[in-house]
Protein backbone atom coordinates (compact mmCIF):
# COMPACT_ATOMS: atom_id res chain seq x y z
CA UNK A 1 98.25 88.90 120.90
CA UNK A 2 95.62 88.36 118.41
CA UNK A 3 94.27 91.87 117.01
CA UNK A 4 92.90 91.93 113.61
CA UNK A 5 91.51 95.34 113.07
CA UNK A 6 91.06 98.88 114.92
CA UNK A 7 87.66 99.26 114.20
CA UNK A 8 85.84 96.94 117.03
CA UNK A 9 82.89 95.56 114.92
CA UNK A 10 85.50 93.65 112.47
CA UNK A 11 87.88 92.77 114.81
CA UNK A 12 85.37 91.34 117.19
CA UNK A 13 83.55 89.34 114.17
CA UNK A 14 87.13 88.08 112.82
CA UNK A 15 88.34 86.91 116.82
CA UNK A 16 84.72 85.65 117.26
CA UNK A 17 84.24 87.72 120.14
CA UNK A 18 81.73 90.72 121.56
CA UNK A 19 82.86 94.25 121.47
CA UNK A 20 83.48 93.75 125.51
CA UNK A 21 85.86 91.19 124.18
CA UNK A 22 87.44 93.19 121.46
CA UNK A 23 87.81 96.20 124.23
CA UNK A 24 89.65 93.97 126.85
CA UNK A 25 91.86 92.55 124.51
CA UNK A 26 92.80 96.26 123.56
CA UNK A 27 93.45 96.99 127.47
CA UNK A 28 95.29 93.75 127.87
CA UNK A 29 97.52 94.79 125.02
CA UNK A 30 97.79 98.24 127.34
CA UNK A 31 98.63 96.29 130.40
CA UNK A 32 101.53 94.22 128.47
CA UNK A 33 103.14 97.56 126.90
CA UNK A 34 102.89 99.59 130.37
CA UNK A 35 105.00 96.48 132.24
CA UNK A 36 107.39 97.03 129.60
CA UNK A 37 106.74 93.39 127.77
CA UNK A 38 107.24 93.00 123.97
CA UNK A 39 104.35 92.73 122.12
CA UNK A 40 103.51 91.43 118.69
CA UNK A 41 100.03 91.97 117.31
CA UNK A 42 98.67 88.84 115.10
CA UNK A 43 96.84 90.09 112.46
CA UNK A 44 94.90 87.64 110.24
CA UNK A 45 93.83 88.89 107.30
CA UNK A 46 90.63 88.43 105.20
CA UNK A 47 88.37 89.88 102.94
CA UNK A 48 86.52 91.40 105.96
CA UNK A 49 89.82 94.16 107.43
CA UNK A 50 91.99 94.40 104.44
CA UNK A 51 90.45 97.66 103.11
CA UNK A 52 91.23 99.01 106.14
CA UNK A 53 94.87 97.20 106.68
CA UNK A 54 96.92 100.83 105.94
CA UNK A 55 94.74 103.14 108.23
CA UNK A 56 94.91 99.68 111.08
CA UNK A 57 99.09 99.75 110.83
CA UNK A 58 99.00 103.72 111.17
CA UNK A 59 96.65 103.32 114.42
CA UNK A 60 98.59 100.94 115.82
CA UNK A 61 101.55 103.12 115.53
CA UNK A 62 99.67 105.96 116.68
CA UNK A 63 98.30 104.39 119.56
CA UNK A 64 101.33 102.52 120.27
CA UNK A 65 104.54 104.04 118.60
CA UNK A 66 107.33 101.31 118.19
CA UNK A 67 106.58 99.50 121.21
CA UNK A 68 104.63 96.78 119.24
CA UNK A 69 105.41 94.47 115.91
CA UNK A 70 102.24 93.73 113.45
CA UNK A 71 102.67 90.10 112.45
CA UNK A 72 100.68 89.59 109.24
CA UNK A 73 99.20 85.98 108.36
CA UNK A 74 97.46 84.40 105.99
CA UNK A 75 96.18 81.27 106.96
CA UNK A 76 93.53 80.24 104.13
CA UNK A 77 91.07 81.74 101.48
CA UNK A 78 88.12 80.22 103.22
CA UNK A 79 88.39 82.17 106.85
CA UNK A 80 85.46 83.69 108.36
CA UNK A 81 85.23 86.17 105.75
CA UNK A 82 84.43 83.34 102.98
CA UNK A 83 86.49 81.99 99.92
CA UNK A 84 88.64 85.06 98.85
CA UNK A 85 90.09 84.79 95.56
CA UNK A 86 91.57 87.60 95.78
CA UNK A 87 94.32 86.83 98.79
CA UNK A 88 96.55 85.29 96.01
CA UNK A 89 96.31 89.04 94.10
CA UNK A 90 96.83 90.96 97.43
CA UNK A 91 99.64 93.90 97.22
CA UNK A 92 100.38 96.19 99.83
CA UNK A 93 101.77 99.36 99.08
């Protein structure tokens, strides 16, 4: 499931959706965890969430516990968040 921040406004602008979308894709993520599927959350990264990348894991495991993975990807330094030097610098702690 693509998921790319917890704060609606950048994760709708990253999946190119409304905030209706963004909120729907949060309860479809719901629905999958209540029937007991496995769940990985696709996270693309850009210069737009990855301020907020530490405080997006911890709600995820708040929100979720262990029931979900974060997959984190990197596809290119010109996403919708513009050329982004900095991806080749980027360290997590």
């Amino acid at each position: 499931v693509s998921l790319h921040s917890h704060l609606p406004d950048v994760g709708a602008e990253i999946f190119g959706t409304t905030l209706d979308g963004y909120a729907e894709s949060l309860a479809g993520i719901d629905r999958l965890i209540e029937a007991g599927v496995g769940v990985i959350v696709n996270c693309v990264i850009s210069s737009l969430n990855l301020d907020h990348l530490i405080e997006f894991l911890a709600w995820g495991e708040r929100r979720y516990g262990r029931r979900l993975a974060f997959k984190l990807v990197f596809p290119t330094t010109t996403g919708k968040g513009g050329r982004w030097a900095g991806i080749a610098r980027l360290r997590l702690r």
